[in-house]
N, C-alpha and C. Protein backbone atom coordinates (compact mmCIF):
# COMPACT_ATOMS: atom_id res chain seq x y z
N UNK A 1 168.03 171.19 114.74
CA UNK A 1 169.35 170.87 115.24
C UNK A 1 169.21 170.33 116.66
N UNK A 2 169.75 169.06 116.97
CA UNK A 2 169.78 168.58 117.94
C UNK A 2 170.49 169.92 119.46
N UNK A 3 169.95 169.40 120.50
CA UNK A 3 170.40 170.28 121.68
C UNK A 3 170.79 169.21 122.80
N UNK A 4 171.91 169.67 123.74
CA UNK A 4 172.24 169.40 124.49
C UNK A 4 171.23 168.23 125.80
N UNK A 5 170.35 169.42 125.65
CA UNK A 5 169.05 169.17 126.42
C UNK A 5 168.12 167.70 126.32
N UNK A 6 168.51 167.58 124.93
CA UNK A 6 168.08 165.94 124.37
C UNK A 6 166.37 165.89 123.73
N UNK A 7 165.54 165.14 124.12
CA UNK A 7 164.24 165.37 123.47
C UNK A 7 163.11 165.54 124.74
N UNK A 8 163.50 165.32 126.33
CA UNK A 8 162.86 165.90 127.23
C UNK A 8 162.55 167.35 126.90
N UNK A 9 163.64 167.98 127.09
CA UNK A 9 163.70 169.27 127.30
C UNK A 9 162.82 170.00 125.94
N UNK A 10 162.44 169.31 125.04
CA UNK A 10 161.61 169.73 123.84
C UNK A 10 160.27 169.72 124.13
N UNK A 11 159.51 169.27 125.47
CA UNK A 11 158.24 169.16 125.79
C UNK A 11 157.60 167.83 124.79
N UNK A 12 158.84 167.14 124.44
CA UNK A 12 157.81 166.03 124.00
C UNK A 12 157.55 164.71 125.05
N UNK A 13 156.43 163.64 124.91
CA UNK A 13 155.96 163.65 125.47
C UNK A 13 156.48 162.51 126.20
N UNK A 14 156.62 162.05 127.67
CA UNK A 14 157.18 161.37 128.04
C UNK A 14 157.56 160.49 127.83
N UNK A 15 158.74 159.70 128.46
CA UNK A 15 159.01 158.21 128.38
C UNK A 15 158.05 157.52 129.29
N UNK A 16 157.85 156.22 128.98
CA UNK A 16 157.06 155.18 130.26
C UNK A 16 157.70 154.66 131.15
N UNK A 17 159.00 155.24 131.24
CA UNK A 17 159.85 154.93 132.71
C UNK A 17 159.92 156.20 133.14
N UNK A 18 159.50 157.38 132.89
CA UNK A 18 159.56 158.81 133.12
C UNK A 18 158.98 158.87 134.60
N UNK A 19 159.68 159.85 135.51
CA UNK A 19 158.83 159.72 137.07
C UNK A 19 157.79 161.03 136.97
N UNK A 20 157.04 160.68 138.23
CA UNK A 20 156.37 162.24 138.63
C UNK A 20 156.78 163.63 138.57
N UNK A 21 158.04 163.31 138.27
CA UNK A 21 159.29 164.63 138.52
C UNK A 21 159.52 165.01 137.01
N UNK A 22 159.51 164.24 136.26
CA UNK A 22 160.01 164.27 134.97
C UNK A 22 159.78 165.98 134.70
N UNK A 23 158.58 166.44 134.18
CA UNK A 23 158.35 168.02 133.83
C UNK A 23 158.97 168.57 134.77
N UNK A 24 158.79 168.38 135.93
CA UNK A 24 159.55 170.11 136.89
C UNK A 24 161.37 169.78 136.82
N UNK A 25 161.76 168.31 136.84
CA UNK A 25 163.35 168.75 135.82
C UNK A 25 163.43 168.81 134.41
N UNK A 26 162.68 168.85 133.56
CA UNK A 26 162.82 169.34 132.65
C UNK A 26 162.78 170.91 132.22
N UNK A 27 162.18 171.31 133.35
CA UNK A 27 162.09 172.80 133.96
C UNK A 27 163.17 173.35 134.49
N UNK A 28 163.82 172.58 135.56
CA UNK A 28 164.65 173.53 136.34
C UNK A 28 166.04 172.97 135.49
N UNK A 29 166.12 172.12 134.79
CA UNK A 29 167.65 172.12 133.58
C UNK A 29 167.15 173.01 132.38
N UNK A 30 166.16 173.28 132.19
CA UNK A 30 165.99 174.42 130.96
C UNK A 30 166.67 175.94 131.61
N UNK A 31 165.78 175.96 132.68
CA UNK A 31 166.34 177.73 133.62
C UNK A 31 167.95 177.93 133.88
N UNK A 32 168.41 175.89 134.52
CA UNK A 32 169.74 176.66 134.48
C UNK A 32 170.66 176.72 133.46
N UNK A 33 170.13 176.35 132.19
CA UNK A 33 170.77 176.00 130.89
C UNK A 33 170.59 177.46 130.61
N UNK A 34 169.43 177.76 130.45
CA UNK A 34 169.53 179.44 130.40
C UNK A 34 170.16 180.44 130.93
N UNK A 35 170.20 180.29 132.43
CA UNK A 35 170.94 181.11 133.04
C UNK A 35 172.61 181.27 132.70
N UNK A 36 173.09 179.36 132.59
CA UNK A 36 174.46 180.00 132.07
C UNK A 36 174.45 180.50 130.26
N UNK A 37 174.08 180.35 129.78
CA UNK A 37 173.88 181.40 128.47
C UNK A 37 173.80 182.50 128.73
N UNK A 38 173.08 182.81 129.66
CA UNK A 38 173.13 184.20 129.60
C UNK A 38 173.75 185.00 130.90
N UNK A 39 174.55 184.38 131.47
CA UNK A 39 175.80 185.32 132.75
C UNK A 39 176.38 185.74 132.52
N UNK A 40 176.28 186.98 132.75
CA UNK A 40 177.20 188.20 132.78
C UNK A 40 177.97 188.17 134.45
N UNK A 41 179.30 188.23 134.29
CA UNK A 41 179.78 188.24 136.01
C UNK A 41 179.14 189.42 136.87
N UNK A 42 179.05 189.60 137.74
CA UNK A 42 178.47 190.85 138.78
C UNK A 42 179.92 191.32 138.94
N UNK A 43 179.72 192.63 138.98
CA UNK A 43 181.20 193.66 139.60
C UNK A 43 181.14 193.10 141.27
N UNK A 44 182.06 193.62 141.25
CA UNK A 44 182.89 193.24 142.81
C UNK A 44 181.67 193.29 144.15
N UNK A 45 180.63 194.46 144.06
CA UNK A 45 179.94 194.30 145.29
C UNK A 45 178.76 193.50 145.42
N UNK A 46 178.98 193.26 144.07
CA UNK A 46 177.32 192.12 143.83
C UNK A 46 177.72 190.67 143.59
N UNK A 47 179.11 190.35 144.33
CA UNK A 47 179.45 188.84 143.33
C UNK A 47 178.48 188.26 144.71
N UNK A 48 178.53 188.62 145.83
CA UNK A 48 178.42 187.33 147.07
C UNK A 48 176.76 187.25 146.95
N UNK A 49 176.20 188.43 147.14
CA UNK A 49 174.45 188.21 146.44
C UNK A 49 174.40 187.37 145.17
N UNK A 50 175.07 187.66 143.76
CA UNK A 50 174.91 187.13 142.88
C UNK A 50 175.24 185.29 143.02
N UNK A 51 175.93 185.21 143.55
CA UNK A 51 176.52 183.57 144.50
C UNK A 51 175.15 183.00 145.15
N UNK A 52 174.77 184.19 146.23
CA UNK A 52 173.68 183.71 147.27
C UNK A 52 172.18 182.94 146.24
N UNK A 53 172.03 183.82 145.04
CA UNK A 53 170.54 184.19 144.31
C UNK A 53 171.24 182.24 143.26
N UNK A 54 172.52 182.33 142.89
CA UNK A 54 172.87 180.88 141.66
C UNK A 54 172.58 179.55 143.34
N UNK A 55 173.06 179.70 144.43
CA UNK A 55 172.97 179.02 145.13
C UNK A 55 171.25 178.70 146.08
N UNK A 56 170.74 180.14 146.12
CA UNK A 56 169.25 179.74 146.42
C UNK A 56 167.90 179.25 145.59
N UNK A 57 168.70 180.13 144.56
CA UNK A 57 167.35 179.75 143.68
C UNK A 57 167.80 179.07 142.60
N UNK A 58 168.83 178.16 141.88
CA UNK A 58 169.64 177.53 140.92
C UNK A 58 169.88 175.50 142.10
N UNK A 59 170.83 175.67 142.88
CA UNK A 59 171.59 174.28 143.71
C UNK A 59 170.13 173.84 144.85
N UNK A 60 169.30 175.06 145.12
CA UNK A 60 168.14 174.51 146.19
C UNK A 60 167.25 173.79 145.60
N UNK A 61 166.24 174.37 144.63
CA UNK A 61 165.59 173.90 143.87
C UNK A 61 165.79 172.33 143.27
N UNK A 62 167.16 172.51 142.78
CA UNK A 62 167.39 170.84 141.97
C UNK A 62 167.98 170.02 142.82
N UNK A 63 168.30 170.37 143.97
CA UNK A 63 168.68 169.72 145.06
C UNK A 63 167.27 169.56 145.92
N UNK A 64 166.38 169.69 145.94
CA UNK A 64 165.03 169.81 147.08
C UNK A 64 164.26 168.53 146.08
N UNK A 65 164.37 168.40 144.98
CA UNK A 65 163.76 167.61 143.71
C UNK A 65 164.01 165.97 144.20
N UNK A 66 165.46 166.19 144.07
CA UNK A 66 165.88 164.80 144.51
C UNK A 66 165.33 164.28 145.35
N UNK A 67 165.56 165.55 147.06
CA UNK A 67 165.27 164.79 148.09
C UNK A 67 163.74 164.63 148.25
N UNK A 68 163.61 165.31 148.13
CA UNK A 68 161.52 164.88 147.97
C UNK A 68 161.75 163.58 147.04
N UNK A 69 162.04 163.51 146.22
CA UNK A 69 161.75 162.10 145.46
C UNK A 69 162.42 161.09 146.15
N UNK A 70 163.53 161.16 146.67
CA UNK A 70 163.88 160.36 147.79
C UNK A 70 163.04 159.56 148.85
N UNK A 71 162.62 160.76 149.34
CA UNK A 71 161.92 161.03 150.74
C UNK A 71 160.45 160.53 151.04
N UNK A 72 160.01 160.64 149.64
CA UNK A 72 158.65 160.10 149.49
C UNK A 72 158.11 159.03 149.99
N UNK A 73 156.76 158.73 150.49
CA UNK A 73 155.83 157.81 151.20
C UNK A 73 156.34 156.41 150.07
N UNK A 74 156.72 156.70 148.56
CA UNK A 74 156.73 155.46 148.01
C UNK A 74 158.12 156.16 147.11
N UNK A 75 159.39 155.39 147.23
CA UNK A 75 160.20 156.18 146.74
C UNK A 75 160.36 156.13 144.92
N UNK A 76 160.67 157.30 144.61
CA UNK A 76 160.68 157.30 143.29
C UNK A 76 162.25 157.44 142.72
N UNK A 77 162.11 156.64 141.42
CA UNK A 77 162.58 156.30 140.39
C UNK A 77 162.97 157.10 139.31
N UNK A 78 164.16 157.87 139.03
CA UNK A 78 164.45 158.63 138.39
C UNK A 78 165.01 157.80 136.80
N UNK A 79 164.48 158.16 135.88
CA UNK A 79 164.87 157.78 134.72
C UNK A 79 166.60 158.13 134.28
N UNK A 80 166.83 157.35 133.02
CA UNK A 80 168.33 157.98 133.27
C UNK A 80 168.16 159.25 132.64
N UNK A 81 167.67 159.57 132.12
CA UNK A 81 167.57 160.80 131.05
C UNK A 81 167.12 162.16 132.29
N UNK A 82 166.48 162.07 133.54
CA UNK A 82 165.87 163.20 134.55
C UNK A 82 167.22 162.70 135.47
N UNK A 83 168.02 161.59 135.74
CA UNK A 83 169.03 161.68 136.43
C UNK A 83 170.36 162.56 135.57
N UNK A 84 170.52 162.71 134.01
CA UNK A 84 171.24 163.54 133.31
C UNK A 84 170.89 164.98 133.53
N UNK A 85 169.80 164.94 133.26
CA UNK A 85 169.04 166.59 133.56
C UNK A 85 169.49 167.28 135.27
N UNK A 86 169.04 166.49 135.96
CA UNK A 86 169.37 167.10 137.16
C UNK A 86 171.06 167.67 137.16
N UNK A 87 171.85 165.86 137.12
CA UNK A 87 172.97 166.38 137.27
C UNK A 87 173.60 167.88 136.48
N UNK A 88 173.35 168.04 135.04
CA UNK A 88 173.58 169.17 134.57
C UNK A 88 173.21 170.24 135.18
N UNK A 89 171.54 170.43 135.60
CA UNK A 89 171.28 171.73 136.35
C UNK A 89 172.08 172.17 137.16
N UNK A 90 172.28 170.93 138.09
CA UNK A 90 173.28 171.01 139.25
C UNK A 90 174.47 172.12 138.99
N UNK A 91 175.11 171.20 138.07
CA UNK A 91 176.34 171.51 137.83
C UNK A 91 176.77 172.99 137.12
N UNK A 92 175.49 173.14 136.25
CA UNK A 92 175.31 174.51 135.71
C UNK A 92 175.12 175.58 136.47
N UNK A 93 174.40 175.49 137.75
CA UNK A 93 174.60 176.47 138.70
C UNK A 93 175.95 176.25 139.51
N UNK A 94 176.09 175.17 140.23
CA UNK A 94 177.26 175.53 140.81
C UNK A 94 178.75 176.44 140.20
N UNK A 95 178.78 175.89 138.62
CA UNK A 95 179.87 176.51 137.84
C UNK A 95 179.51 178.22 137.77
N UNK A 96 178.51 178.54 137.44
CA UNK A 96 178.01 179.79 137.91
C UNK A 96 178.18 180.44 139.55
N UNK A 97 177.89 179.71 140.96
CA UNK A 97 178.65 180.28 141.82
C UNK A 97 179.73 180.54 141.97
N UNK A 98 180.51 179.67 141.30
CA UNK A 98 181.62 179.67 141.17
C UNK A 98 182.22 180.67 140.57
N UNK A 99 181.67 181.06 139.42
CA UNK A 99 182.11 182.45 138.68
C UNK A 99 181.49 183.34 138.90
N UNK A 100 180.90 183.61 139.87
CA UNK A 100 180.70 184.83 140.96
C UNK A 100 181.77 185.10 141.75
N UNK A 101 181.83 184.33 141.83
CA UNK A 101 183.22 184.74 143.16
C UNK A 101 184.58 184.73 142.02
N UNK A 102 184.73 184.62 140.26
CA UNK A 102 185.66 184.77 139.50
C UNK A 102 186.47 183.33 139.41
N UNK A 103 186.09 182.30 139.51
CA UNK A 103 186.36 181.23 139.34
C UNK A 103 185.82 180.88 138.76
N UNK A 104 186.58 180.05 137.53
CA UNK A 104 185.96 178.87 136.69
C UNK A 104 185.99 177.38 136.93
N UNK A 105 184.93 176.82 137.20
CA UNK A 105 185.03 175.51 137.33
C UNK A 105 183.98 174.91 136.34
N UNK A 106 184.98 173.66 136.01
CA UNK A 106 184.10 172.55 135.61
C UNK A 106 183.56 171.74 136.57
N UNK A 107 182.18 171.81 137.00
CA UNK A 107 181.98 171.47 137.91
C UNK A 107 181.21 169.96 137.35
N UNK A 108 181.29 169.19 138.49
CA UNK A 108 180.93 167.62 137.97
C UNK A 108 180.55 166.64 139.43
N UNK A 109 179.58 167.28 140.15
CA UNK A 109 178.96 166.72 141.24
C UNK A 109 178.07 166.53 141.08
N UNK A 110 177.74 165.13 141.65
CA UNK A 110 176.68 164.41 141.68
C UNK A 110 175.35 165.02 143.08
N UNK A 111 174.32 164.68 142.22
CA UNK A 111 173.08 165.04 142.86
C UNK A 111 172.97 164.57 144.16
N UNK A 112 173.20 163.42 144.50
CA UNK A 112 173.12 162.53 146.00
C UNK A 112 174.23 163.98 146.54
N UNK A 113 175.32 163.88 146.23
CA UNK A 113 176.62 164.33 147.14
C UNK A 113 175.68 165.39 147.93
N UNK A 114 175.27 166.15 147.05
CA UNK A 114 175.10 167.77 147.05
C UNK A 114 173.46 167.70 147.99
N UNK A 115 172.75 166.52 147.77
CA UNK A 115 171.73 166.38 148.48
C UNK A 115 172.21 165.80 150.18
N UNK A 116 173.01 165.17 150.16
CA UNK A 116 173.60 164.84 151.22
C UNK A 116 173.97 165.88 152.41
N UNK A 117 174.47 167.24 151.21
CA UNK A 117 175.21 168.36 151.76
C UNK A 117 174.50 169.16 152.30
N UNK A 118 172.77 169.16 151.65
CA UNK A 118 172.14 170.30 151.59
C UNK A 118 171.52 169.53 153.12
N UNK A 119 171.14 168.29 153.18
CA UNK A 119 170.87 167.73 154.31
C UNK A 119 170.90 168.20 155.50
N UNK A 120 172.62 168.14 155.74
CA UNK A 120 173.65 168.23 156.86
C UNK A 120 173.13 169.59 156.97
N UNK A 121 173.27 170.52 155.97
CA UNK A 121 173.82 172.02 155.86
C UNK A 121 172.45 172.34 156.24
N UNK A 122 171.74 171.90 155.73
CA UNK A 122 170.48 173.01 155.35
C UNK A 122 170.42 174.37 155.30
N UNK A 123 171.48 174.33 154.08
CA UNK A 123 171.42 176.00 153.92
C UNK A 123 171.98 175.51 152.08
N UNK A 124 171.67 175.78 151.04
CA UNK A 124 172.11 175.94 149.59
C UNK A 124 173.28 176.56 149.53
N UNK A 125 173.44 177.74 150.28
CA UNK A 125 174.85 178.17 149.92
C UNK A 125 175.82 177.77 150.48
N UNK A 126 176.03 177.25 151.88
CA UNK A 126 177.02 176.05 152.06
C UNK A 126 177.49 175.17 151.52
N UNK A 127 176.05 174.53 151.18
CA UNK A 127 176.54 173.32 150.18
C UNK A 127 177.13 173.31 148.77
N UNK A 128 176.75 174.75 148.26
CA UNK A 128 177.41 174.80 147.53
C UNK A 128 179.15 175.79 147.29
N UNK A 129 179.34 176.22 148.33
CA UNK A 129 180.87 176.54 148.70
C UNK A 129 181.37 175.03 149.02
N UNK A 130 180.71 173.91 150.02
CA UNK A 130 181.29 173.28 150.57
C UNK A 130 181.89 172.05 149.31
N UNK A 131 180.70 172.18 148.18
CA UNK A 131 181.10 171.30 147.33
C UNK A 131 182.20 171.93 146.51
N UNK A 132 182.36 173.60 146.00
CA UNK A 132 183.06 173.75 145.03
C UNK A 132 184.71 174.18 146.00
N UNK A 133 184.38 174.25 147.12
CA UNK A 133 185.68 175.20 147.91
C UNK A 133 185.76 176.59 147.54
N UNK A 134 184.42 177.31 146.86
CA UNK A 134 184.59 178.84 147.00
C UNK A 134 183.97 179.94 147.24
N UNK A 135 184.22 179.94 147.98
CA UNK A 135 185.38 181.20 148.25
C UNK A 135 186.34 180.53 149.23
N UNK A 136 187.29 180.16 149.03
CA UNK A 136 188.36 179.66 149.75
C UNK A 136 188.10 180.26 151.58
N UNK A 137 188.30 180.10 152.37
CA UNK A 137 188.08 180.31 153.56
C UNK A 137 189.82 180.28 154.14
């Protein structure tokens, strides 16, 4: 049965427009595809840790991907299929900070934005309050 994930995420074997990056996002959209399958909300004293852990180790990671591939001595070329992947990871964690703090969002930000954010911010969990607005301030 076909998956969301497409035929990257199956470990088969690359495309020839595929970048250097290709496996480690096919990695970090598998973890956060997993992670929202399997979230359970945190009770009340664990939502802002549980926020901190979807925003450090979920929005840093697939946000640090980009900009290194950005950033690089020779810049790289994201296929469309690792530019789908990212954006989902993305988005799969942020919707998860988001429902830490008891909000549901469909979240639908783009990788640049959020790399932009993490830039400025240099901090993951800013950028990702700053992109979703939560916890309302």
């Amino acid at each position: 049965m076909p998956t969301d994930d497409g035929p990257d995420a199956s470990g088969a074997a690359e495309s020839p427009e595929a970048s250097p990056f290709a496996g480690r996002i096919r990695e970090l959209a598998a973890e956060a595809r997993r992670a929202r399958e399997a979230f359970d909300p945190p009770g009340d004293g664990q939502r802002s840790e549980r926020a901190l852990e979807c925003a450090r180790d979920g929005v840093g990671p697939v946000v640090a991907v980009y900009v290194e591939a950005r950033t690089a001595a020779r810049p790289v070329a994201f296929s469309a299929e690792e530019h789908r992947l990212l954006r989902r990871a993305l988005n799969d964690w942020l919707g998860l900070y988001a429902r830490c703090h008891g909000v549901e969002l469909d979240a639908d930000f783009s990788v640049r934005a959020a790399a932009e954010l993490l830039v400025e911010t240099r901090d993951a969990r800013d950028t990702a309050r700053l992109l979703t607005r939560v916890p309302e301030r």
